[in-house]
PDB file of N, CA and C in Angstrom:
ATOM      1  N   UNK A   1     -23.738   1.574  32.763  1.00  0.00           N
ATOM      2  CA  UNK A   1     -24.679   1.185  31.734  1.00  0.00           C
ATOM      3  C   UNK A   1     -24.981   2.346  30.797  1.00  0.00           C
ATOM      4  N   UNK A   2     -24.730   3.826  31.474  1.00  0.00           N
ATOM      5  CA  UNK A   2     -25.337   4.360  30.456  1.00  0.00           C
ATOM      6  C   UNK A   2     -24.388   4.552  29.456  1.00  0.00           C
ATOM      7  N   UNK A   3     -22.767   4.553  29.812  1.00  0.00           N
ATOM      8  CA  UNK A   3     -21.927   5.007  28.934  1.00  0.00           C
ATOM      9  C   UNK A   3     -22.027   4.192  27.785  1.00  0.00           C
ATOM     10  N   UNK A   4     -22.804   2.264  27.870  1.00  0.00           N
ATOM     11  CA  UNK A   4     -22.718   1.851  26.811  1.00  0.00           C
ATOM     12  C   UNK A   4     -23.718   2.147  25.982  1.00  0.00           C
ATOM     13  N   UNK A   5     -24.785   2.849  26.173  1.00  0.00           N
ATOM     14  CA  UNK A   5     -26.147   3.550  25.433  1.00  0.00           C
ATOM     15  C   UNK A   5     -25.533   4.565  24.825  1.00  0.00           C
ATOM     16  N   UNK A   6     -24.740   5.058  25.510  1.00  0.00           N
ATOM     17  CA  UNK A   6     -23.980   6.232  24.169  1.00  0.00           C
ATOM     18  C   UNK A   6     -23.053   5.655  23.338  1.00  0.00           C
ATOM     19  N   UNK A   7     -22.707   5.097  23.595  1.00  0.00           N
ATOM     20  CA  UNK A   7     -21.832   4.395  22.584  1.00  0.00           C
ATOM     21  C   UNK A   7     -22.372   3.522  21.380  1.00  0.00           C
ATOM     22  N   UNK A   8     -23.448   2.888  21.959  1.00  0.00           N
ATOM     23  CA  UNK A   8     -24.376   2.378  21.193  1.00  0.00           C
ATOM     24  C   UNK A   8     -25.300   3.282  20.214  1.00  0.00           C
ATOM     25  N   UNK A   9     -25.722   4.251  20.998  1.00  0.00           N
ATOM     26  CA  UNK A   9     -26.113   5.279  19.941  1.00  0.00           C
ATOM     27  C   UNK A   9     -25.347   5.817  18.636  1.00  0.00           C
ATOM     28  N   UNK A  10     -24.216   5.955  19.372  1.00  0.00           N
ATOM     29  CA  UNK A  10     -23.386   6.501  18.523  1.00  0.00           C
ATOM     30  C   UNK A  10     -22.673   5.612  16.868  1.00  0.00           C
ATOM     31  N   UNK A  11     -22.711   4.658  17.554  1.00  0.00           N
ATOM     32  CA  UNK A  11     -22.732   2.994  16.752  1.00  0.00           C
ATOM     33  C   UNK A  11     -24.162   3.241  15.667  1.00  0.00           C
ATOM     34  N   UNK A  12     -24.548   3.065  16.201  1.00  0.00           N
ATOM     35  CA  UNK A  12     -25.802   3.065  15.245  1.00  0.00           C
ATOM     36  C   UNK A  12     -26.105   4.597  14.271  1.00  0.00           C
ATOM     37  N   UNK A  13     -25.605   5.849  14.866  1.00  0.00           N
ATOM     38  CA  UNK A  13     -25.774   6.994  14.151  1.00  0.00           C
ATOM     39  C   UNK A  13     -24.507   6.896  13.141  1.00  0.00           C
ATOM     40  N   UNK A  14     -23.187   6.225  13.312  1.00  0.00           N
ATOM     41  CA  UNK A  14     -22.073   6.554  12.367  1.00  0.00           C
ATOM     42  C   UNK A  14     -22.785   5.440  11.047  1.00  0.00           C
ATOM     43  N   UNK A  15     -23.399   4.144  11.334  1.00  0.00           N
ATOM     44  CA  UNK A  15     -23.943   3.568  10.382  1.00  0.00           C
ATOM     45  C   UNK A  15     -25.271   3.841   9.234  1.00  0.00           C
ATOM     46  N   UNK A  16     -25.899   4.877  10.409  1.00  0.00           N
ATOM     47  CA  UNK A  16     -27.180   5.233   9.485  1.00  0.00           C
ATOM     48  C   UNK A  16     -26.791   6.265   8.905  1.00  0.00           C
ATOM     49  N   UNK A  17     -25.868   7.238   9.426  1.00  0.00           N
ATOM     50  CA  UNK A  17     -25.995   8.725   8.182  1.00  0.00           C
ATOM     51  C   UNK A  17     -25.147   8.307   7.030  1.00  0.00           C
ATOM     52  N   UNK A  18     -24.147   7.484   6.963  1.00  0.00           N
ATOM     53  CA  UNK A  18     -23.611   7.537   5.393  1.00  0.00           C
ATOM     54  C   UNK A  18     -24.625   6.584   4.631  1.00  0.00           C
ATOM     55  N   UNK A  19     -25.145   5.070   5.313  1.00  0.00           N
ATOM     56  CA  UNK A  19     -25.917   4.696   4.118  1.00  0.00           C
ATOM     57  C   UNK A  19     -27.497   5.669   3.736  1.00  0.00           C
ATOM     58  N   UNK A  20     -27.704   6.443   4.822  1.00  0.00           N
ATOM     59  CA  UNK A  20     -28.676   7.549   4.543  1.00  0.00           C
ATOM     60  C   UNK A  20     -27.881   8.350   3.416  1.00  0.00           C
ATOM     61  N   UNK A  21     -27.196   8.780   3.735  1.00  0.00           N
ATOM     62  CA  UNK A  21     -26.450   9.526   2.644  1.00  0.00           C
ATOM     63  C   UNK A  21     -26.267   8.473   0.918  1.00  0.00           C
ATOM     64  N   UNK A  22     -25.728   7.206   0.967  1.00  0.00           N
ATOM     65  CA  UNK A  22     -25.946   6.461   0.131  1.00  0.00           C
ATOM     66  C   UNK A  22     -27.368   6.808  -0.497  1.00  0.00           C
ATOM     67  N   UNK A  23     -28.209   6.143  -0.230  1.00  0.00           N
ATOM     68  CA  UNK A  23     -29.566   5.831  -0.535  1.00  0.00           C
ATOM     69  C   UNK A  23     -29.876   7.353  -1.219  1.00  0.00           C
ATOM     70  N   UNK A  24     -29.862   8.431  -0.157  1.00  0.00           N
ATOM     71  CA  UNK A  24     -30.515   9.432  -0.523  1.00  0.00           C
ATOM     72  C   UNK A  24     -29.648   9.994  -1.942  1.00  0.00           C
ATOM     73  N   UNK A  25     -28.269   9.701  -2.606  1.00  0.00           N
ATOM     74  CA  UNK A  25     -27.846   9.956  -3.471  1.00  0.00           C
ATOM     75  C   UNK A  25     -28.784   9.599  -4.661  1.00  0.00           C
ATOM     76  N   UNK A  26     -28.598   8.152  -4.264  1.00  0.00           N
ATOM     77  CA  UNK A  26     -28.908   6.894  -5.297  1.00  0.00           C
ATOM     78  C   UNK A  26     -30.609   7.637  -5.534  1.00  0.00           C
ATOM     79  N   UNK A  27     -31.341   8.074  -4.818  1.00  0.00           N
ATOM     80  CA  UNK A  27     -32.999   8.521  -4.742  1.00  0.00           C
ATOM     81  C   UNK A  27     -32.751   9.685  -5.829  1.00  0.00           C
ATOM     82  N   UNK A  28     -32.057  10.794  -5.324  1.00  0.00           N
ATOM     83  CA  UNK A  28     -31.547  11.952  -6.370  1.00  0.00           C
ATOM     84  C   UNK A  28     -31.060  11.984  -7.184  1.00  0.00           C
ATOM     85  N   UNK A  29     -29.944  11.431  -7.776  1.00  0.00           N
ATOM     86  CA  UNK A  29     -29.475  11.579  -8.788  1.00  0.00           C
ATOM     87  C   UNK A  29     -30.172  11.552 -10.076  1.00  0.00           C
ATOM     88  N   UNK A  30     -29.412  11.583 -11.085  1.00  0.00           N
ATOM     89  CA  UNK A  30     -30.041  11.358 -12.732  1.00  0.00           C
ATOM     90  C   UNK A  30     -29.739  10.414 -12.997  1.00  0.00           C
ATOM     91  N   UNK A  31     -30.368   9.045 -13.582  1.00  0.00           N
ATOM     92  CA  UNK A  31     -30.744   7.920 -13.946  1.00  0.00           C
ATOM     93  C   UNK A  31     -29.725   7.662 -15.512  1.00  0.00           C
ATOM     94  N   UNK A  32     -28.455   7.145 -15.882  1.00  0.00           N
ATOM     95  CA  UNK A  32     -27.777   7.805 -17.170  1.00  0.00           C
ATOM     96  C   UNK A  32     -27.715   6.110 -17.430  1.00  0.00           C
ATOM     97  N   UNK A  33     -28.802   6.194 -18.617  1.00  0.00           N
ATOM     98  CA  UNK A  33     -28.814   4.703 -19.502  1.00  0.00           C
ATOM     99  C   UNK A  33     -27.391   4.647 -20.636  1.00  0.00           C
ATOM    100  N   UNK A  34     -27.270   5.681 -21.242  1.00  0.00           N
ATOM    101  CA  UNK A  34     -26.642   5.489 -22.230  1.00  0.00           C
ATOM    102  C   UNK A  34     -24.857   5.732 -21.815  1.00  0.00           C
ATOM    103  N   UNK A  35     -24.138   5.107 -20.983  1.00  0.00           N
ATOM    104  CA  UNK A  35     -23.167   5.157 -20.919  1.00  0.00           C
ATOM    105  C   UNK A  35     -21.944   5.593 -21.606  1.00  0.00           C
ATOM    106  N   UNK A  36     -22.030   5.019 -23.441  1.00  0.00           N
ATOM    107  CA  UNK A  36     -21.155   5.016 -24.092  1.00  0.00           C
ATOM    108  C   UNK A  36     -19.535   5.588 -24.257  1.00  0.00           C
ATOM    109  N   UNK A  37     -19.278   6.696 -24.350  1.00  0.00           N
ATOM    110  CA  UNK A  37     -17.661   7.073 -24.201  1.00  0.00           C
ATOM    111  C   UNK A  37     -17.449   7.101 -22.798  1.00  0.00           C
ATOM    112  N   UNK A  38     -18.386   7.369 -21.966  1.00  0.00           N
ATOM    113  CA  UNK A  38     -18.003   7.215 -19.979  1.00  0.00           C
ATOM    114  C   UNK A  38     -17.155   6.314 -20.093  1.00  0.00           C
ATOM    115  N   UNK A  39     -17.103   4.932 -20.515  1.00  0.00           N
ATOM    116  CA  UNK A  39     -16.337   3.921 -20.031  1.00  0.00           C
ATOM    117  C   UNK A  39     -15.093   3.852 -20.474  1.00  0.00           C
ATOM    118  N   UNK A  40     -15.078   4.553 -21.333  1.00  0.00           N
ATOM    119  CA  UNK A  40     -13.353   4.390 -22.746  1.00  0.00           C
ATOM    120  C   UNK A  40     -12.523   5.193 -21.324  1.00  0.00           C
ATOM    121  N   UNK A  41     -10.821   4.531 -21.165  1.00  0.00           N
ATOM    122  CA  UNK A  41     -10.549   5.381 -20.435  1.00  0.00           C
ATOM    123  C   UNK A  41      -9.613   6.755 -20.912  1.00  0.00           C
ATOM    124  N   UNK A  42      -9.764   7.626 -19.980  1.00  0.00           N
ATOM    125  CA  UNK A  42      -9.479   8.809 -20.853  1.00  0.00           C
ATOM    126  C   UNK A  42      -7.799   8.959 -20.892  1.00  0.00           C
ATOM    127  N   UNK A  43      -7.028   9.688 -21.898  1.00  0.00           N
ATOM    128  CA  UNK A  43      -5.889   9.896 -22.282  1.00  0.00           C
ATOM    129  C   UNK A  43      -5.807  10.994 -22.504  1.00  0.00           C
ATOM    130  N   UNK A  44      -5.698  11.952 -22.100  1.00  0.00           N
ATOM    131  CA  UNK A  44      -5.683  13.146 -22.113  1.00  0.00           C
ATOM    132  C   UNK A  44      -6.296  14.115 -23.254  1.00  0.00           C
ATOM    133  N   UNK A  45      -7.265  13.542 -23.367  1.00  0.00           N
ATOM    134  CA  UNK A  45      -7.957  14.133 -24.652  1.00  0.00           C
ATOM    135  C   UNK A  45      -7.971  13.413 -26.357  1.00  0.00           C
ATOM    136  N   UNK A  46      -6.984  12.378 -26.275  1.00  0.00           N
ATOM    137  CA  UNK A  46      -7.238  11.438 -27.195  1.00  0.00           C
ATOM    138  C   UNK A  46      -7.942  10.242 -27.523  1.00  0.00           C
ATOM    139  N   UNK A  47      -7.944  10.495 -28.590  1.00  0.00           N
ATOM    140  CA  UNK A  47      -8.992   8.946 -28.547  1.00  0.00           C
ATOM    141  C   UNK A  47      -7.485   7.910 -28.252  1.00  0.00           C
ATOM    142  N   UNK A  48      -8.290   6.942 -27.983  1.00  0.00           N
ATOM    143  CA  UNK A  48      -7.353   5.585 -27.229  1.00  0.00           C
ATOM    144  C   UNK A  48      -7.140   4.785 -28.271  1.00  0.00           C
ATOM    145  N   UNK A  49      -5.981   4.047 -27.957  1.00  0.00           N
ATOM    146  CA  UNK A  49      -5.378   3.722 -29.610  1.00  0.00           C
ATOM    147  C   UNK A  49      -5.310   2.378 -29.015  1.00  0.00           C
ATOM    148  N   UNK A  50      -5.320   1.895 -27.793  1.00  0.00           N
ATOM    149  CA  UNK A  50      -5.151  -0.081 -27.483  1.00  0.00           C
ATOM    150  C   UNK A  50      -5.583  -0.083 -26.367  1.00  0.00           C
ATOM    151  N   UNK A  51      -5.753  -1.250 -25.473  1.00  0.00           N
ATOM    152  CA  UNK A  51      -6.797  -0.994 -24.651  1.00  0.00           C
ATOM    153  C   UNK A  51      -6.086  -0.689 -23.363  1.00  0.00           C
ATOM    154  N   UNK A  52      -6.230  -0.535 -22.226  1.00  0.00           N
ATOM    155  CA  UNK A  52      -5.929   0.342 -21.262  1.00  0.00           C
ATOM    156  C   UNK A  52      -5.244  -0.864 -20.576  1.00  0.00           C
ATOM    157  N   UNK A  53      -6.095  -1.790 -20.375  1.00  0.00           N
ATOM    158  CA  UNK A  53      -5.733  -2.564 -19.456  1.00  0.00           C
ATOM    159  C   UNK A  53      -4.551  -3.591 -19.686  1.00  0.00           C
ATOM    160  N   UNK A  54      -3.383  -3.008 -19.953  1.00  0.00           N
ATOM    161  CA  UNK A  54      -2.038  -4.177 -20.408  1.00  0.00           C
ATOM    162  C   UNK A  54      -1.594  -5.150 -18.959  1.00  0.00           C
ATOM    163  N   UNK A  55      -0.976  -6.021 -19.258  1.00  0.00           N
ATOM    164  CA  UNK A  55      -0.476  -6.569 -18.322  1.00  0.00           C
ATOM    165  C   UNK A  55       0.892  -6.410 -18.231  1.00  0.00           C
ATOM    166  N   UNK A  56       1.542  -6.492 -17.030  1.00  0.00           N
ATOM    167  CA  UNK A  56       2.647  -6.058 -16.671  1.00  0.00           C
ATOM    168  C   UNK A  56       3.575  -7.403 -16.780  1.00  0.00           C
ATOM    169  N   UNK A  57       4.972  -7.360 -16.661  1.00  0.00           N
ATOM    170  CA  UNK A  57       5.552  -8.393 -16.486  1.00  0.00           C
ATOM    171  C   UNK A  57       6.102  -8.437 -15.285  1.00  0.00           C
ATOM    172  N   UNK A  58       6.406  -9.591 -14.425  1.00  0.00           N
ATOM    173  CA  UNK A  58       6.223 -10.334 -13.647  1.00  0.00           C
ATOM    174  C   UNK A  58       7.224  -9.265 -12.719  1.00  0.00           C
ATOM    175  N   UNK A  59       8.762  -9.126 -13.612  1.00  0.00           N
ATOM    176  CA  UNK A  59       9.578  -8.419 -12.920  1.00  0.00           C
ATOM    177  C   UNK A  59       9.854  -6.810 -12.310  1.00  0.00           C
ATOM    178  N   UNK A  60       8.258  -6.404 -12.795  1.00  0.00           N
ATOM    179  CA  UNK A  60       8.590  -5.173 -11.896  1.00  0.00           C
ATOM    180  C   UNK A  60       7.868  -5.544 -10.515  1.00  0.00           C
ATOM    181  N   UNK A  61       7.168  -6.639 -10.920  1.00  0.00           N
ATOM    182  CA  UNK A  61       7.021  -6.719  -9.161  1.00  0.00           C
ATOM    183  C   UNK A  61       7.312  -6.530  -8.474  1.00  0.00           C
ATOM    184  N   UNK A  62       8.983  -8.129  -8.779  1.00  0.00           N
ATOM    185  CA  UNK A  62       9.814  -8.384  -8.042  1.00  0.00           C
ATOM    186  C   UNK A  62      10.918  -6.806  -7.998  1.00  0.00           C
ATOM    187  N   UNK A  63      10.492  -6.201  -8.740  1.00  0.00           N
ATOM    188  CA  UNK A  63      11.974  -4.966  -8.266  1.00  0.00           C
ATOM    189  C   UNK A  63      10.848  -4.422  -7.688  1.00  0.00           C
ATOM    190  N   UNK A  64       9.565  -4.103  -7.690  1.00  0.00           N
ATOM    191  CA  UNK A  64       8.841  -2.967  -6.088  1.00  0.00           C
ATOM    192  C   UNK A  64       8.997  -3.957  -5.236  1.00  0.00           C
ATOM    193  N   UNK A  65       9.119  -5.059  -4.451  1.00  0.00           N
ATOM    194  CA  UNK A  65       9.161  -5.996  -3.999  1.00  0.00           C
ATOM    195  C   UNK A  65      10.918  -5.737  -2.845  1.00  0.00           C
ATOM    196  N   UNK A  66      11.811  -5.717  -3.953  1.00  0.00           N
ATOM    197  CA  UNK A  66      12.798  -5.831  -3.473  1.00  0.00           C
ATOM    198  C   UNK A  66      12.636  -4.591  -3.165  1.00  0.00           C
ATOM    199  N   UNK A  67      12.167  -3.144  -3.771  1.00  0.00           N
ATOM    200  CA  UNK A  67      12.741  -1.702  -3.512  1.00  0.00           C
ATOM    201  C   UNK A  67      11.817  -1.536  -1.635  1.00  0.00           C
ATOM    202  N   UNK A  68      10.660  -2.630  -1.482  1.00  0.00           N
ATOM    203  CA  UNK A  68      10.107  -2.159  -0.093  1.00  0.00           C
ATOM    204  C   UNK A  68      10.751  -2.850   0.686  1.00  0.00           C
ATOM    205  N   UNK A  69      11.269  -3.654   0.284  1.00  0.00           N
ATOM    206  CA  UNK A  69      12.432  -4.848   1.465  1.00  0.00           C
ATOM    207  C   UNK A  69      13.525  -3.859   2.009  1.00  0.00           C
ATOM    208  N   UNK A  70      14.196  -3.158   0.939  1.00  0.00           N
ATOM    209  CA  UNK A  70      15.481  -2.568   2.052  1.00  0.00           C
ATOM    210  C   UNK A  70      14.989  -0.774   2.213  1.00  0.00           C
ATOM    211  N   UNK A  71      13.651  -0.747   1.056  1.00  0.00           N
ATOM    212  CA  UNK A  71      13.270   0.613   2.373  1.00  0.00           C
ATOM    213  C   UNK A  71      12.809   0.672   3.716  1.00  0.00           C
ATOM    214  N   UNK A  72      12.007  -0.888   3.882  1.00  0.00           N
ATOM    215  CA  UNK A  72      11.945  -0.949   5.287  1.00  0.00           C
ATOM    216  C   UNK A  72      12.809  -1.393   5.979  1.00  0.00           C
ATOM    217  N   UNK A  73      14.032  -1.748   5.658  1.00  0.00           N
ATOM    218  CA  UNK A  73      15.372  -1.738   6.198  1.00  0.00           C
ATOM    219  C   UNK A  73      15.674  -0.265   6.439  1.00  0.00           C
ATOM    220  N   UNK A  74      15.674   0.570   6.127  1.00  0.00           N
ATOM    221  CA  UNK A  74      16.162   2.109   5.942  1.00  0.00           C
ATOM    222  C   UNK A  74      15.231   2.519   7.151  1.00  0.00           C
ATOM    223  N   UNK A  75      13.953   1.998   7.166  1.00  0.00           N
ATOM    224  CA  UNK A  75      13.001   2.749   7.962  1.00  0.00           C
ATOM    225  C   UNK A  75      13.832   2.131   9.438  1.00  0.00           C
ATOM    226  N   UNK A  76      14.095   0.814   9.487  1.00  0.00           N
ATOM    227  CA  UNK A  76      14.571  -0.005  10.945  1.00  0.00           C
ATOM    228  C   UNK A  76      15.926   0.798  11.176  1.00  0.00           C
ATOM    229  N   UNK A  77      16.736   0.879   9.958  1.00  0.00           N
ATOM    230  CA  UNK A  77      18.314   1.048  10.600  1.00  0.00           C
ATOM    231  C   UNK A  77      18.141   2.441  10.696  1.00  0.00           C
ATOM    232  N   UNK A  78      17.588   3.460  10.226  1.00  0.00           N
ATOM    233  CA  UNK A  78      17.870   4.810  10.749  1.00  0.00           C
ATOM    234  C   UNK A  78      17.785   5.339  12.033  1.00  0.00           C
ATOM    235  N   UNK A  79      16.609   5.157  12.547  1.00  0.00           N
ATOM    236  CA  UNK A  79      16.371   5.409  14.192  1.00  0.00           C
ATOM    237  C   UNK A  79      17.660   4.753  15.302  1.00  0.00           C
ATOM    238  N   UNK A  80      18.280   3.667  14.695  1.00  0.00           N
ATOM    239  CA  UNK A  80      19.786   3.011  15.384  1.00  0.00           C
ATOM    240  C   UNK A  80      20.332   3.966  14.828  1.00  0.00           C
ATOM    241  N   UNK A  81      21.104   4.475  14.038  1.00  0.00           N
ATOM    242  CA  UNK A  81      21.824   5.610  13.742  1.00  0.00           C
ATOM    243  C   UNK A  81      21.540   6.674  14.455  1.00  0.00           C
ATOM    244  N   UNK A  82      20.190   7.299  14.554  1.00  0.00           N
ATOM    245  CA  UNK A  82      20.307   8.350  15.445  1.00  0.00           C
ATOM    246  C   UNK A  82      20.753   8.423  17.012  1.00  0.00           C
ATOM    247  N   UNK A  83      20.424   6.626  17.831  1.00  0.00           N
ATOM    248  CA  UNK A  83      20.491   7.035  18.848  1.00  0.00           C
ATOM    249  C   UNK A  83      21.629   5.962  18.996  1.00  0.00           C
ATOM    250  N   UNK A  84      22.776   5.789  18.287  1.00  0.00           N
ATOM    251  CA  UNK A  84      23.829   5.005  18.255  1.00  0.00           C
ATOM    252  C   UNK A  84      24.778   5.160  19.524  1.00  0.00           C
ATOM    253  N   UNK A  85      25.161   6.312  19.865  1.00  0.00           N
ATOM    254  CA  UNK A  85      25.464   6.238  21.596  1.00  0.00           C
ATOM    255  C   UNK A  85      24.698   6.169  22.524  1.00  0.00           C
ATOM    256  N   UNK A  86      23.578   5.916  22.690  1.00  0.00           N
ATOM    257  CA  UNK A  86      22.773   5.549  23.619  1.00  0.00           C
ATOM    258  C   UNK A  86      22.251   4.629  23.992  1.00  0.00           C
ATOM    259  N   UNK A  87      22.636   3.658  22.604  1.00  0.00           N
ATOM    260  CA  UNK A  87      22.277   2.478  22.943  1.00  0.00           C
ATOM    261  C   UNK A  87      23.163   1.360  23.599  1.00  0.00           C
ATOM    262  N   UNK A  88      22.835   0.374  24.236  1.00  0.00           N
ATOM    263  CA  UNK A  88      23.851  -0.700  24.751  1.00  0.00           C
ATOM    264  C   UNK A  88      24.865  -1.807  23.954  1.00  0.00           C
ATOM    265  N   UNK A  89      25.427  -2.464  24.221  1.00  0.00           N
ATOM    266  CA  UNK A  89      25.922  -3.210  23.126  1.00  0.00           C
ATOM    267  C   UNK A  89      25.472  -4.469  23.072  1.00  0.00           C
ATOM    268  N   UNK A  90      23.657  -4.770  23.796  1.00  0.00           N
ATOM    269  CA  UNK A  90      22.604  -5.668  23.412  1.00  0.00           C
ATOM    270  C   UNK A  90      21.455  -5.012  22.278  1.00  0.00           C
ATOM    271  N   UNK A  91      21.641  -3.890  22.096  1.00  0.00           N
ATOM    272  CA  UNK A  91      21.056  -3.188  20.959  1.00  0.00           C
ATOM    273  C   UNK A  91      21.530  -3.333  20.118  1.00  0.00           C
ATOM    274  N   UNK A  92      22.888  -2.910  20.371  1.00  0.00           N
ATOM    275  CA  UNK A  92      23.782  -3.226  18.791  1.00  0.00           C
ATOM    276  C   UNK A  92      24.063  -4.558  18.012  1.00  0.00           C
ATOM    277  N   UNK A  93      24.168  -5.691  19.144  1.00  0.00           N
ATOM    278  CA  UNK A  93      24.377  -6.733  18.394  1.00  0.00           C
ATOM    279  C   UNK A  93      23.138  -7.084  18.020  1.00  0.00           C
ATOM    280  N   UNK A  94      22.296  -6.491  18.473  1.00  0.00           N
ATOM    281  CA  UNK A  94      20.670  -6.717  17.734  1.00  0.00           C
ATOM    282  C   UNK A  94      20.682  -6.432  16.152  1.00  0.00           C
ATOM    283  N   UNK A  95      20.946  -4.769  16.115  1.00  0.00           N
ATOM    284  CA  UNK A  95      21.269  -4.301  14.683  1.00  0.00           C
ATOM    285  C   UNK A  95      22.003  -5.447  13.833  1.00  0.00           C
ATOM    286  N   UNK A  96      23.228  -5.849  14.462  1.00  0.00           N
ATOM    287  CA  UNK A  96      24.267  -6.305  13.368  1.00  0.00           C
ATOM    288  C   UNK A  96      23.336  -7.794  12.893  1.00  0.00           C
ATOM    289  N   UNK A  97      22.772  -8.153  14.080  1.00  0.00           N
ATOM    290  CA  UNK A  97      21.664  -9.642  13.474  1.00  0.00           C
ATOM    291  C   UNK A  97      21.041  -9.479  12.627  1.00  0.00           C
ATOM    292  N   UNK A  98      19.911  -8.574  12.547  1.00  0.00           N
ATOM    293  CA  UNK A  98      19.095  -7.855  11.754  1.00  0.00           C
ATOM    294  C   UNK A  98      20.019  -7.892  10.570  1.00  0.00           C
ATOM    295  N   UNK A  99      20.972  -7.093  10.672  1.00  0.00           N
ATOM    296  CA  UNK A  99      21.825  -6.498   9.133  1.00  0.00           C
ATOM    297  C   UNK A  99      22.124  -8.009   8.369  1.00  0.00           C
ATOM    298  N   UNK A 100      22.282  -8.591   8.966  1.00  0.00           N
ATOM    299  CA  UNK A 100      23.293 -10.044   8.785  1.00  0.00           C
ATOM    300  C   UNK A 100      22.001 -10.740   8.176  1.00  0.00           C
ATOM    301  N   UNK A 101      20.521 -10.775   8.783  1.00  0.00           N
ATOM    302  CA  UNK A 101      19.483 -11.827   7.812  1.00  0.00           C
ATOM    303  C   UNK A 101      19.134 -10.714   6.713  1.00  0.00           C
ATOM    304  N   UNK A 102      19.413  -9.650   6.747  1.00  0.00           N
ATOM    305  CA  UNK A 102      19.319  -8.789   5.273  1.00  0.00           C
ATOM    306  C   UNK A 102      20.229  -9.385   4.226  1.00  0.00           C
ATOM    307  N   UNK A 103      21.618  -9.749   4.639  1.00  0.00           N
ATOM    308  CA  UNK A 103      22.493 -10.323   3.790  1.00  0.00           C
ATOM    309  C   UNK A 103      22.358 -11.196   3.465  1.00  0.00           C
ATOM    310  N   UNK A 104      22.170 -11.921   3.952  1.00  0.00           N
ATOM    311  CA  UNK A 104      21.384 -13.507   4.097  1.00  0.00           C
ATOM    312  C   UNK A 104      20.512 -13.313   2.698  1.00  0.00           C
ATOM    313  N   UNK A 105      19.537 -12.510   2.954  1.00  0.00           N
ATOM    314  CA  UNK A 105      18.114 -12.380   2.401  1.00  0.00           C
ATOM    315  C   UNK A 105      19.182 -11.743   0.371  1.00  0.00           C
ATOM    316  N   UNK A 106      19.808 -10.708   0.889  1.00  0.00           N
ATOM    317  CA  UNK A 106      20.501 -10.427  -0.609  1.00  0.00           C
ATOM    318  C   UNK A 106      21.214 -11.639  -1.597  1.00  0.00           C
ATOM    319  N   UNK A 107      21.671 -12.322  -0.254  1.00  0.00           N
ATOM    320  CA  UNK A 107      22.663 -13.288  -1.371  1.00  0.00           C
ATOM    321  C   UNK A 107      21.906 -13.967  -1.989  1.00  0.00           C
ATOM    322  N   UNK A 108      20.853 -14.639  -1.274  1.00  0.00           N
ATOM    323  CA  UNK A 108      19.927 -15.106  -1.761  1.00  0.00           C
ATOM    324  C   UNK A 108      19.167 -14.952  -2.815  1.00  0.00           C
ATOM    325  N   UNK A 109      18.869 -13.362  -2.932  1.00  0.00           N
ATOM    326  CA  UNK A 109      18.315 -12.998  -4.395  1.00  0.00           C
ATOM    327  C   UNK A 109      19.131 -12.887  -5.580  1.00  0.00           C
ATOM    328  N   UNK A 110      20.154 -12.814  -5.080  1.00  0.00           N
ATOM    329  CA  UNK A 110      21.890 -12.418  -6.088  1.00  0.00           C
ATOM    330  C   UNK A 110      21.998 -13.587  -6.719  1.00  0.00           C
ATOM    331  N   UNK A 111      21.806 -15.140  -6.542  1.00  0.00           N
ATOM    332  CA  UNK A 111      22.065 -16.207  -6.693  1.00  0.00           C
ATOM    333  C   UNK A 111      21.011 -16.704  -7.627  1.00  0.00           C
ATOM    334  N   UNK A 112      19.499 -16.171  -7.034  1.00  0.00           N
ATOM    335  CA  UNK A 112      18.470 -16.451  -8.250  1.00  0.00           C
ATOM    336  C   UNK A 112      18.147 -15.475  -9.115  1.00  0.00           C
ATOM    337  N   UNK A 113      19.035 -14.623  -9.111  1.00  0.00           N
ATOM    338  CA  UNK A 113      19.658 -13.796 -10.442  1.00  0.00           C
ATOM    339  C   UNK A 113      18.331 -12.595 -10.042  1.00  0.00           C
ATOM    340  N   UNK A 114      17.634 -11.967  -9.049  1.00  0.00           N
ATOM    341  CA  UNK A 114      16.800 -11.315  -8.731  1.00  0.00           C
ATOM    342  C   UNK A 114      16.952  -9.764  -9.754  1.00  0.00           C
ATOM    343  N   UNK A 115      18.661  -9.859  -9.471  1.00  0.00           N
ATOM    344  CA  UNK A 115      18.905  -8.332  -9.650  1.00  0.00           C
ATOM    345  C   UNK A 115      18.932  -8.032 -11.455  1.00  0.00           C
ATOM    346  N   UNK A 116      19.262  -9.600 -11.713  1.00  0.00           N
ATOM    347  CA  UNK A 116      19.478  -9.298 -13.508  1.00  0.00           C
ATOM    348  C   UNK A 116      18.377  -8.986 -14.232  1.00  0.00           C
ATOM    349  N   UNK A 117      18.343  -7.904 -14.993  1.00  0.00           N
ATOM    350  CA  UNK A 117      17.461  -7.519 -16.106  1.00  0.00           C
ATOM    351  C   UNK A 117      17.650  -8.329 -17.472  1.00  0.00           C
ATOM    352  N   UNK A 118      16.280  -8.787 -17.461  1.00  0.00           N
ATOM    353  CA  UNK A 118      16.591  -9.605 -18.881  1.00  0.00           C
ATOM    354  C   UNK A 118      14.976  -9.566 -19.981  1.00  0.00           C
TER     355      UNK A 118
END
């Protein structure tokens, strides 16, 4: 019982010192009504010529999209490369499955034209 009183304490001290810390900011600080250029965002010392917030088009998504698909392929198949004789040949045909719904997964994007820039 007592270990859960410390824990509980401790529960309750990680919650009170930052919003203590909150509050006691918010009590101190300087009160700033007039906002005005704060909000413009900054450009390295220029005034801003259009507004900051553009929208992107659809397809760089899809290329960060595709670029985290086969880096986390890179992240899976490397560690098989390192320990490629050590493993069995129920490991390996594991890999080649794996590799095989990657292909799967490419042709697939190849076909709805993923890769074409247009």
């Amino acid at each position: 019982m007592e270990i859960y009183l410390k824990l509980l304490l401790m529960l309750i001290f990680s919650l009170l010192i930052p919003l203590g810390m909150i509050l006691l900011q918010k009590l101190l600080s300087p009160k700033l009504t007039d906002y005005g250029d704060k909000l413009k965002p900054y450009e390295s010392g220029e005034v801003p010529i259009t507004d900051a917030w553009i929208r992107y088009p659809i397809r760089f998504y899809i290329v960060a999209f595709l670029f985290l698909l086969f880096d986390i392929e890179t992240a899976f198949i490397f560690p098989f490369a390192v320990v490629f004789k050590r493993l069995g040949l129920f490991a390996i045909i594991e890999t080649f499955i794996f590799i095989f719904i990657l292909l799967i997964g490419w042709l697939y994007l190849y076909r709805k034209k993923a890769y074409k820039w247009e």
